[in-house]
C-alpha atoms as a PDB file:
ATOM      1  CA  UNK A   1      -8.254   6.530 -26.509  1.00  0.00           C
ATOM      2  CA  UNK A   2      -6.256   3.239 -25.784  1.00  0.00           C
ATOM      3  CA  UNK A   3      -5.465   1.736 -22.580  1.00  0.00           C
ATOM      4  CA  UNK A   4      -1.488   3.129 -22.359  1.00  0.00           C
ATOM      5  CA  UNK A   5      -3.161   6.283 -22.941  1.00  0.00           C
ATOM      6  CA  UNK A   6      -6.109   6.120 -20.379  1.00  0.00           C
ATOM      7  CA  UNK A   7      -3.277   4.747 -17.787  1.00  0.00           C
ATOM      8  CA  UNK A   8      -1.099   8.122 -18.126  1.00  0.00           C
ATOM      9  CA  UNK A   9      -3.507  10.204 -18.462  1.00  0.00           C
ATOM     10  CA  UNK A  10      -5.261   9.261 -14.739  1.00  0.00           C
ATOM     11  CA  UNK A  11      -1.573   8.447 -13.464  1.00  0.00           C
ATOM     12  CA  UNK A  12      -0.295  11.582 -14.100  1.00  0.00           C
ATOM     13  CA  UNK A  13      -0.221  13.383 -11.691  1.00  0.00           C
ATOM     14  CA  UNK A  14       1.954  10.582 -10.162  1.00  0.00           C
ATOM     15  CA  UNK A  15       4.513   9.928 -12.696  1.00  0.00           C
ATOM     16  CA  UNK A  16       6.029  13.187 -13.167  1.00  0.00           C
ATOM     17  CA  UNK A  17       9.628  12.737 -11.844  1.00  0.00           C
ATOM     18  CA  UNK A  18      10.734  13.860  -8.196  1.00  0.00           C
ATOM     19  CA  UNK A  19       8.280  14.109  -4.996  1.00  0.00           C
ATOM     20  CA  UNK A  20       4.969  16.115  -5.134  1.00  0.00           C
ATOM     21  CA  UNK A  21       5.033  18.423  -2.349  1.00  0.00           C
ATOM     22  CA  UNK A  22       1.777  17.567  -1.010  1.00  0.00           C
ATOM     23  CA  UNK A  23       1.073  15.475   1.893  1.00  0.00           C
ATOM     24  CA  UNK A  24      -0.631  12.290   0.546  1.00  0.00           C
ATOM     25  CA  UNK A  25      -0.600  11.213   4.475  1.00  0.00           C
ATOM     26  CA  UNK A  26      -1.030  13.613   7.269  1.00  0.00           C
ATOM     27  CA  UNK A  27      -0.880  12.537  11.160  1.00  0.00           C
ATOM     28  CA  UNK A  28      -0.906  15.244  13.388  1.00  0.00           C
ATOM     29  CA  UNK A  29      -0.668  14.757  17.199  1.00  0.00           C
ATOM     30  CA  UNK A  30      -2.973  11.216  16.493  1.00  0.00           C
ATOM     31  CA  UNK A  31      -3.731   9.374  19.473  1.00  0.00           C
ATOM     32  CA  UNK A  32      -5.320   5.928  19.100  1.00  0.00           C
ATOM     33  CA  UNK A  33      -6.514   4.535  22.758  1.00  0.00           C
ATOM     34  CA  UNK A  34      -8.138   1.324  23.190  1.00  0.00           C
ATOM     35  CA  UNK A  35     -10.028  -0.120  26.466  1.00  0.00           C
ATOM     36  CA  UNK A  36      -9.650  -3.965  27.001  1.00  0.00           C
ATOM     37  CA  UNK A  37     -12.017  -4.608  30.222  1.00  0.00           C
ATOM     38  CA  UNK A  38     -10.528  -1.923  33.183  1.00  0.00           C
ATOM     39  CA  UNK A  39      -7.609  -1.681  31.255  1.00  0.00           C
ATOM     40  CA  UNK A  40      -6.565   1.399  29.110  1.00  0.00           C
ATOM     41  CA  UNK A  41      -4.137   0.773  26.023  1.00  0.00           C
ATOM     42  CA  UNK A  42      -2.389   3.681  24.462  1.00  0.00           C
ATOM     43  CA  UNK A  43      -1.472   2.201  21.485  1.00  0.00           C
ATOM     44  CA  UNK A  44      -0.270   5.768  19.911  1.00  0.00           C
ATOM     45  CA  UNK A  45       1.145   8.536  21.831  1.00  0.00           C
ATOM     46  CA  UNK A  46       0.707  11.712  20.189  1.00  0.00           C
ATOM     47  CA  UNK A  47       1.937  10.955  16.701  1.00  0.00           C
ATOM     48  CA  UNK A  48       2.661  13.160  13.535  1.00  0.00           C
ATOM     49  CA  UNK A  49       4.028  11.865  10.543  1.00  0.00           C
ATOM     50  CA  UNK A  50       4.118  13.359   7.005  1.00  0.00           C
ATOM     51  CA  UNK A  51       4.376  11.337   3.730  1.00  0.00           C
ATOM     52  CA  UNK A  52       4.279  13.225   0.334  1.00  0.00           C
ATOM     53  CA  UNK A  53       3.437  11.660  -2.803  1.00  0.00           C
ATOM     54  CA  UNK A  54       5.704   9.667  -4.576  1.00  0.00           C
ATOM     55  CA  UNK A  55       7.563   8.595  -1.056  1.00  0.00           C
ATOM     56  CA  UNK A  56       8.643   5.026  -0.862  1.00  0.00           C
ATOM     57  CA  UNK A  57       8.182   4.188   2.981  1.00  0.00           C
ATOM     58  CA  UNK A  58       9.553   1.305   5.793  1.00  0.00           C
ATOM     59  CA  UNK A  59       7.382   1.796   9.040  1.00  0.00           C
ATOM     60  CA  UNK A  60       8.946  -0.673  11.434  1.00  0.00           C
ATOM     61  CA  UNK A  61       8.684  -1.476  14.858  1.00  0.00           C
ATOM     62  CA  UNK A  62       8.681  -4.739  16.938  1.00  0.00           C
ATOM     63  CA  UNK A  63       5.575  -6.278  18.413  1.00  0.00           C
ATOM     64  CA  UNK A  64       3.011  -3.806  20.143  1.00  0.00           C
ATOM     65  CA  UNK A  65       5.153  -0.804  18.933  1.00  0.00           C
ATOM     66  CA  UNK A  66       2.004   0.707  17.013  1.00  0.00           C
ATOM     67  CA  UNK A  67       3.201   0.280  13.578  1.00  0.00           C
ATOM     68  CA  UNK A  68       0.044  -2.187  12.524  1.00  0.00           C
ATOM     69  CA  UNK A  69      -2.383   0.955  14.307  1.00  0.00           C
ATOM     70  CA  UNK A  70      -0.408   3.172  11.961  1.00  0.00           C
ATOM     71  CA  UNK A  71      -1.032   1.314   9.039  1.00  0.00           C
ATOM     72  CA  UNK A  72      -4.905   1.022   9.914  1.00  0.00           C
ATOM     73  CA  UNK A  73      -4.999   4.757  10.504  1.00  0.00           C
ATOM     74  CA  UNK A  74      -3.240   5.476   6.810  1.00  0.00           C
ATOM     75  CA  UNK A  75      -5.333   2.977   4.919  1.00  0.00           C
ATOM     76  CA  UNK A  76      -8.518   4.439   6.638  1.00  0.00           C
ATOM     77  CA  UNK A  77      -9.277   1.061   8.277  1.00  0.00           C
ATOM     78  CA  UNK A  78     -10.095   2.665  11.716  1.00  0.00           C
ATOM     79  CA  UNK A  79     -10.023   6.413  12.633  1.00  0.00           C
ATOM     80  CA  UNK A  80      -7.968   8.205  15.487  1.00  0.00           C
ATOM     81  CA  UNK A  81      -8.880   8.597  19.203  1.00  0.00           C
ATOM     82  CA  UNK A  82      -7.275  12.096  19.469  1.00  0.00           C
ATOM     83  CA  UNK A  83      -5.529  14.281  16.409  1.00  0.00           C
ATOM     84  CA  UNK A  84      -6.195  14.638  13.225  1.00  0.00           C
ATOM     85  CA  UNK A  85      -5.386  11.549  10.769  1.00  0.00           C
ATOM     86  CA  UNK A  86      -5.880  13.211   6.423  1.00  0.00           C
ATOM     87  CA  UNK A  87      -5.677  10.526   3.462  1.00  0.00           C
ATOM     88  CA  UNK A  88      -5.400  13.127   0.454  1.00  0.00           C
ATOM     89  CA  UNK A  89      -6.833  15.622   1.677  1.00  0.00           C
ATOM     90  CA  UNK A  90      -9.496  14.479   3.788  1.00  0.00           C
ATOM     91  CA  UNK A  91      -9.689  14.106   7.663  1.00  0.00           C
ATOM     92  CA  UNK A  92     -10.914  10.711   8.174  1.00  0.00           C
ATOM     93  CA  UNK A  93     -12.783  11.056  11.250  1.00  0.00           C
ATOM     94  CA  UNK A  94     -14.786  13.056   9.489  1.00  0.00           C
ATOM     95  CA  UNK A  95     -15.795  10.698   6.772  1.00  0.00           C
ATOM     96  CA  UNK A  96     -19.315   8.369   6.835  1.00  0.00           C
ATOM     97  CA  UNK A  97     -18.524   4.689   6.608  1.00  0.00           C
ATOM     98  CA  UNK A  98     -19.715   4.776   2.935  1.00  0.00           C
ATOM     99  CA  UNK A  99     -16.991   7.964   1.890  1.00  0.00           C
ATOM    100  CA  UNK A 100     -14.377   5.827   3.571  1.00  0.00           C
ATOM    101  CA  UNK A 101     -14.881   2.809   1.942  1.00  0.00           C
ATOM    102  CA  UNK A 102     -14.943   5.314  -1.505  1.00  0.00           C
ATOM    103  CA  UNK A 103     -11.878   6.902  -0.349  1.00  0.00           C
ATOM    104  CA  UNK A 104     -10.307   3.665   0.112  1.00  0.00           C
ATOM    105  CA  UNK A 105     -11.641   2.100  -2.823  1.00  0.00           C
ATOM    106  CA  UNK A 106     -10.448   5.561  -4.664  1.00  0.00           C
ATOM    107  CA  UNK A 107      -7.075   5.975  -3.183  1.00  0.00           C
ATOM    108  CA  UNK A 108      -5.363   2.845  -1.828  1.00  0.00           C
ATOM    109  CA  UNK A 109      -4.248  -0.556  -2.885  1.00  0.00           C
ATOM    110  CA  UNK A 110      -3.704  -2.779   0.044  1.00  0.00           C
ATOM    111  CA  UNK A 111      -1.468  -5.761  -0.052  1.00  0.00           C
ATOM    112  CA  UNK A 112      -0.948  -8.229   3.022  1.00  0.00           C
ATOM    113  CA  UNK A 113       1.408 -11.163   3.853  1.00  0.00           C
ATOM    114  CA  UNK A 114      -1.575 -13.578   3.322  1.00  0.00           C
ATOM    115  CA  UNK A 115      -2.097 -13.109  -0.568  1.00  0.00           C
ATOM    116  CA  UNK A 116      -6.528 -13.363   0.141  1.00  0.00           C
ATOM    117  CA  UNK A 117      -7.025 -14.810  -3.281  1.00  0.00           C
ATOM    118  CA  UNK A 118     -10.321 -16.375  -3.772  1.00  0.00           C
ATOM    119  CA  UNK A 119      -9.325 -20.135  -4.638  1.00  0.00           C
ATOM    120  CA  UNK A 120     -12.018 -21.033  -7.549  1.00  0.00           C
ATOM    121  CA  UNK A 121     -11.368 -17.448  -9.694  1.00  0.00           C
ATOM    122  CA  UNK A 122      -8.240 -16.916 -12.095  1.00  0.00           C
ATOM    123  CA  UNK A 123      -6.007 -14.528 -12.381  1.00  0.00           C
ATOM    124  CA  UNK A 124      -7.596 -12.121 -14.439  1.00  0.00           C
ATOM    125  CA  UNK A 125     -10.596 -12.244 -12.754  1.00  0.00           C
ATOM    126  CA  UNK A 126      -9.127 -11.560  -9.345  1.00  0.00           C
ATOM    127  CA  UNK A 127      -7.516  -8.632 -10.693  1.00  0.00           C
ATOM    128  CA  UNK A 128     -10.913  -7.386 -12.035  1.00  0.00           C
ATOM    129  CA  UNK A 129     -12.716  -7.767  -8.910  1.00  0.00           C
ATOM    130  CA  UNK A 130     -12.315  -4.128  -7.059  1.00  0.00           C
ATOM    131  CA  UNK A 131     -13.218  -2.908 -10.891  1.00  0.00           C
ATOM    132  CA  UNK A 132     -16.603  -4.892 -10.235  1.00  0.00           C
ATOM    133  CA  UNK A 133     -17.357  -2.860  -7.270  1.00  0.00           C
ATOM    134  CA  UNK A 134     -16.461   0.607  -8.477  1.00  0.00           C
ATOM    135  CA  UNK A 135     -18.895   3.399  -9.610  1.00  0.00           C
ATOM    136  CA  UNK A 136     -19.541   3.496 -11.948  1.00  0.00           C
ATOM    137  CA  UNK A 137     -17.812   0.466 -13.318  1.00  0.00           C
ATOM    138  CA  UNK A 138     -15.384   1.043 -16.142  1.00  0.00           C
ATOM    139  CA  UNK A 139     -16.090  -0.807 -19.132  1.00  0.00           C
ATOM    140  CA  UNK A 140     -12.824  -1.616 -19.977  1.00  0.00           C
ATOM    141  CA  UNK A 141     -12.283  -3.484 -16.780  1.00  0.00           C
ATOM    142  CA  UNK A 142     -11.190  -6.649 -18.618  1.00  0.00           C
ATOM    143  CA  UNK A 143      -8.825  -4.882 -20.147  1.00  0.00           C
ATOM    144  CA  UNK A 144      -7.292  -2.720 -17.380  1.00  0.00           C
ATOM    145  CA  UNK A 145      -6.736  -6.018 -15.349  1.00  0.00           C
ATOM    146  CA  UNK A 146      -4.756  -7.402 -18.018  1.00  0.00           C
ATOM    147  CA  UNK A 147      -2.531  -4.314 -18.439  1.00  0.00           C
ATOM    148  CA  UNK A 148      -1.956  -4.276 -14.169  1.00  0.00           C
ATOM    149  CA  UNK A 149      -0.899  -8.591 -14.941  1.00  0.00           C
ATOM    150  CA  UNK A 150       1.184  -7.757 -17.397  1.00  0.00           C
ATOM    151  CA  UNK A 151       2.606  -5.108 -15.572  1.00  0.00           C
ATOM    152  CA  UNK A 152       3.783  -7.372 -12.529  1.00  0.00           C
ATOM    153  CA  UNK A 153       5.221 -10.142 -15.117  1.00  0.00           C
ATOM    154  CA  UNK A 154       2.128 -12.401 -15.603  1.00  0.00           C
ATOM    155  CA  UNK A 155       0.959 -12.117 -18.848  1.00  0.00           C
ATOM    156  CA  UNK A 156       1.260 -15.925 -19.786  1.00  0.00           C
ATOM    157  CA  UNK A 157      -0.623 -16.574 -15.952  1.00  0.00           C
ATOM    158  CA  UNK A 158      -4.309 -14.599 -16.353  1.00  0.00           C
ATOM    159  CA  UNK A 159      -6.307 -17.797 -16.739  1.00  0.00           C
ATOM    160  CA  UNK A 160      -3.969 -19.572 -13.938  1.00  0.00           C
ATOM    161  CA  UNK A 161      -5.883 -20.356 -10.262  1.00  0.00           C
ATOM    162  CA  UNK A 162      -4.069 -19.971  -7.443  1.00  0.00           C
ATOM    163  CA  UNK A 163      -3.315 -23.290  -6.630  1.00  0.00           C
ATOM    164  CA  UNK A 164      -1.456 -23.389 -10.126  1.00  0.00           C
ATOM    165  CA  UNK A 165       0.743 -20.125  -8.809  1.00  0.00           C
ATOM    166  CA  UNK A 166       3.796 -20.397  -6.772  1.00  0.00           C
ATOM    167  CA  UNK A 167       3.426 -17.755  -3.688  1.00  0.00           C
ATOM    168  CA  UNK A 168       5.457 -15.184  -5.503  1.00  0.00           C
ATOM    169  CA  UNK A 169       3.599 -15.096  -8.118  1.00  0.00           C
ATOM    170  CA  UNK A 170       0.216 -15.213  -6.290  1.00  0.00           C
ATOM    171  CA  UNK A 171       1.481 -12.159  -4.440  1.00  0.00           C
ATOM    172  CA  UNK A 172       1.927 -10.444  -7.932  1.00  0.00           C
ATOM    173  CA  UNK A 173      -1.776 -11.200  -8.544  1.00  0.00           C
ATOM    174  CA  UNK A 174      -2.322  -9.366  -5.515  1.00  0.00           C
ATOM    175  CA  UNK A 175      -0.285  -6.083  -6.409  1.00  0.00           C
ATOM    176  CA  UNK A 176      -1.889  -6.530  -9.553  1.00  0.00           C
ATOM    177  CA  UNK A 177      -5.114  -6.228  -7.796  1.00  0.00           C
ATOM    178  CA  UNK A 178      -4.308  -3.374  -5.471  1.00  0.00           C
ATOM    179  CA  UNK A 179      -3.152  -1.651  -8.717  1.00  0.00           C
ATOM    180  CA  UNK A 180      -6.367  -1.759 -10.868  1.00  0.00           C
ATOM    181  CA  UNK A 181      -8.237   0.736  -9.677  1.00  0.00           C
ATOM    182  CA  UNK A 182      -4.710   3.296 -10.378  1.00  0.00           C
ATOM    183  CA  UNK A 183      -4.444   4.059  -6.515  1.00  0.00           C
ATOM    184  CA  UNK A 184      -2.257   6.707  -5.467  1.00  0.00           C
ATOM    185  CA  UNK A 185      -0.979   4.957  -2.502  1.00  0.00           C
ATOM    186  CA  UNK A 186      -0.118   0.778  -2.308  1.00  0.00           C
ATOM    187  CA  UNK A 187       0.011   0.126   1.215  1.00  0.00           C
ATOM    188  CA  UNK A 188       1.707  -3.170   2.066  1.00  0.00           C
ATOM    189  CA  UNK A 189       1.384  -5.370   5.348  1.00  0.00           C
ATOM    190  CA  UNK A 190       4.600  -8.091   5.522  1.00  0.00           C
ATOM    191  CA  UNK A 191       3.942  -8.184   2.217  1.00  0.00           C
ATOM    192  CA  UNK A 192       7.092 -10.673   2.124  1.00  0.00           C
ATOM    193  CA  UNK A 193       5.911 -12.509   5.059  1.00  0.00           C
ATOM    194  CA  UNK A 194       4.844 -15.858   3.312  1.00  0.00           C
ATOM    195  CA  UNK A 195       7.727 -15.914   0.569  1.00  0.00           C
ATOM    196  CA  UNK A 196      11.331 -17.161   0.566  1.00  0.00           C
ATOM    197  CA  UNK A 197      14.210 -14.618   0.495  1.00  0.00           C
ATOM    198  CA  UNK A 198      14.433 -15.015  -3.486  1.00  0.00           C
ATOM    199  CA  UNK A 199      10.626 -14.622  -3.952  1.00  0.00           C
ATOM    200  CA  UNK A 200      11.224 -11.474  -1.377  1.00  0.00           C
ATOM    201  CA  UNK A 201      13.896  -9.996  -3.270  1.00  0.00           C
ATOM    202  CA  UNK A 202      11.460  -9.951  -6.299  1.00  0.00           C
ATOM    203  CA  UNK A 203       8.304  -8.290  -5.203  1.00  0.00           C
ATOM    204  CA  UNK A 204      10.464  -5.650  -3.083  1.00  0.00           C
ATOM    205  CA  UNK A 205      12.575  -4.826  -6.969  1.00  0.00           C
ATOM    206  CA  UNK A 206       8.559  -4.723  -8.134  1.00  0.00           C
ATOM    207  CA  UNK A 207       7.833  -2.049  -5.682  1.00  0.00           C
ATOM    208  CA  UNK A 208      10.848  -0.291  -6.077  1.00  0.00           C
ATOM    209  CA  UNK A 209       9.671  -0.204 -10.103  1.00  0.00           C
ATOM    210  CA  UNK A 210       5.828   0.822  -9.155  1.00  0.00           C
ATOM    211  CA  UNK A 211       7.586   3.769  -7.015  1.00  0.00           C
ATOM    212  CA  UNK A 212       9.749   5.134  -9.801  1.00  0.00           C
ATOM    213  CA  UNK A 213       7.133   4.938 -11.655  1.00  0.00           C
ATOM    214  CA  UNK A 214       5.054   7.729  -9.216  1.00  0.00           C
ATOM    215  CA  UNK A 215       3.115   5.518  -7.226  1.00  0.00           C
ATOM    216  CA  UNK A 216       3.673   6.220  -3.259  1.00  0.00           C
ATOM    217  CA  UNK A 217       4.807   2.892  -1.269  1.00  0.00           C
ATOM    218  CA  UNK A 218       4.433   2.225   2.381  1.00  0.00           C
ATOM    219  CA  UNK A 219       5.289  -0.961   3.598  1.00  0.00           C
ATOM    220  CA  UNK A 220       4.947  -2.103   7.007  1.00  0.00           C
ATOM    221  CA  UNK A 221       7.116  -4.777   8.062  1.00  0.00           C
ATOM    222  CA  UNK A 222       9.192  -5.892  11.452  1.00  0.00           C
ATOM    223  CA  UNK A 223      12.349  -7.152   8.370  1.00  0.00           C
ATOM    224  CA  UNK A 224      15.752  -5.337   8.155  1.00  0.00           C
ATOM    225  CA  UNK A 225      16.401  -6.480   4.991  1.00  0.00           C
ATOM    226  CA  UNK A 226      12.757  -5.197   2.992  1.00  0.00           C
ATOM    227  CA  UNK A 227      13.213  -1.975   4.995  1.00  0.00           C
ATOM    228  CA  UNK A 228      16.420  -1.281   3.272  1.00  0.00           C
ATOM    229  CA  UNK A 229      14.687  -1.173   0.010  1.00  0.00           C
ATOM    230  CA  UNK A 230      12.462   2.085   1.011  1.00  0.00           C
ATOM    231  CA  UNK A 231      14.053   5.455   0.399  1.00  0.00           C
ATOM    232  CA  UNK A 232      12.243   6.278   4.186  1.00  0.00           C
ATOM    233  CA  UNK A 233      12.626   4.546   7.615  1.00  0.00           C
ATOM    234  CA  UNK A 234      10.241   5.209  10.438  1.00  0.00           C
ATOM    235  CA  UNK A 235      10.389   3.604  13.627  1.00  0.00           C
ATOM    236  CA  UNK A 236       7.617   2.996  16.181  1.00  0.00           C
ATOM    237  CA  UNK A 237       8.022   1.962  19.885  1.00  0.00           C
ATOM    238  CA  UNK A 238       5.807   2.198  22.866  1.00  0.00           C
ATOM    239  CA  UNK A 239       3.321   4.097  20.324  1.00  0.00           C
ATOM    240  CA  UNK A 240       5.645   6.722  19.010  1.00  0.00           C
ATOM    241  CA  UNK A 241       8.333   7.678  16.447  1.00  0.00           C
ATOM    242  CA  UNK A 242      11.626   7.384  17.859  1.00  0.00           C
ATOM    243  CA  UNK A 243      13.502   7.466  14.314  1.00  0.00           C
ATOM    244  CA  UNK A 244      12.772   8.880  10.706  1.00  0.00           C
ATOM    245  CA  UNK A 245      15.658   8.929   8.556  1.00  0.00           C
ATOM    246  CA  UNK A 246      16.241   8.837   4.600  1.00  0.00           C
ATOM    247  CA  UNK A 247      17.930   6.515   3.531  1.00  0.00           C
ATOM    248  CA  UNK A 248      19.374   5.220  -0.271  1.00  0.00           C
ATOM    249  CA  UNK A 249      16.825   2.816  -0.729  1.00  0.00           C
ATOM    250  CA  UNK A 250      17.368  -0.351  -3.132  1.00  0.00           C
ATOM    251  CA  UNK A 251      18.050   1.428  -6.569  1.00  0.00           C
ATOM    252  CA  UNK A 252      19.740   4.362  -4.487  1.00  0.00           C
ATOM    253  CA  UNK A 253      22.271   1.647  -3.692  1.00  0.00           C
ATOM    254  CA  UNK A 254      22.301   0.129  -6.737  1.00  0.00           C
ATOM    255  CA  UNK A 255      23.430   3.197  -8.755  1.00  0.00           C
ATOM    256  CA  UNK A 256      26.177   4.004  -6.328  1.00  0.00           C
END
């Protein structure tokens, strides 16, 4: 079987056109407290929040709204106080460390504002690392790497280092990397944080490709203008939603 082949065939059940009516994300009624000395902080207030594969996401909210404890609840970072918190399928809190890091490994490709690329390793072999660490390993990992490059616009840049990559494309490196391991979900942190507005403009078009393509975005971000490129807006404040509206979304607006 070759590698266009091996890519549908475990994508598929993301690419079919439309949304899947399953819940890839479930919250329901999640409470996350912490305790900082005598001090209690609810940092979410009974929250439930559905997102179905093939969704493309905005969760916004300004500083100590709750938005980053969402995002570490839906990438299985951390696990809820109160409530029950599924990744496909799965209630988290109900997972050992080791089937959380395998559900994570499994289901989601993280990207963050800081692009965490290891400074002495090329592009290719960035890409390849989470392949390294799978089990079992796929032995076509060199090749899979170079399809996910190609894939974000940098096939002439595999043997490239970082410090020979401008910050856009370093950040493609890092979707690239999120990507190899054909994640259902590619959960983003600011990923636009570090980059001009042109750069921006770029890897937001990318995910708006990767989502019509079946994979499920959310991105988490405190920016107007990358929100508007998600077909979903969800606001947090004080620990809760207080808006979740559909919106066009950047090629919704572009086809009008």
């Amino acid at each position: 079987m070759d590698l266009s082949s091996r890519t549908d065939e475990m994508g598929a059940a993301r690419s079919a056109p439309g949304l899947d009516a399953r819940p890839l994300i479930e919250a329901r009624g999640i409470s996350k407290i912490y305790t900082v000395g005598e001090q209690t902080v609810r940092a979410l207030d009974e929250v439930t929040l559905s997102i179905r594969l093939g969704e493309f996401v905005a969760i916004m909210g300004p500083s100590g709204s709750g938005k980053s404890t969402m995002m570490n609840l839906i990438g299985a970072l951390d696990v809820p106080t109160r409530g029950a918190m599924e990744l496909d399928g799965r209630n988290i809190a109900m997972l050992s460390s080791d089937a959380l890091a395998d559900l994570r490994n499994r289901t989601i490709g993280f990207v963050f504002q800081q692009f965490n690329l290891l400074p002495r390793t090329n592009a290719l072999r960035q890409v390849m690392l989470p392949l390294l660490y799978a089990h079992p390993r796929p032995a076509d990992a060199d090749a899979l790497a170079r399809h996910r490059l190609e894939q974000v616009g940098l096939k002439d840049r595999m043997d490239h280092y970082p410090s020979q990559l401008s910050g856009g494309q370093q950040q493609r490196v890092a979707i690239a990397r999120a990507l190899v391991n054909n994640p259902k979900l590619l959960l983003a942190d600011e990923p636009t944080g570090a980059l001009d507005s042109k750069t921006s403009e770029e890897i937001m078009a990318l995910f708006c490709k990767l989502n019509s393509e079946g994979i499920t975005v959310v991105v988490v971000t405190h920016e107007p203008d990358v929100a508007e490129y998600a077909k979903r807006r969800v606001l947090f404040r004080d620990g809760r939603i207080v808006e979740d509206i559909a919106q066009p979304g950047f090629l919704g607006r572009a086809a009008e």
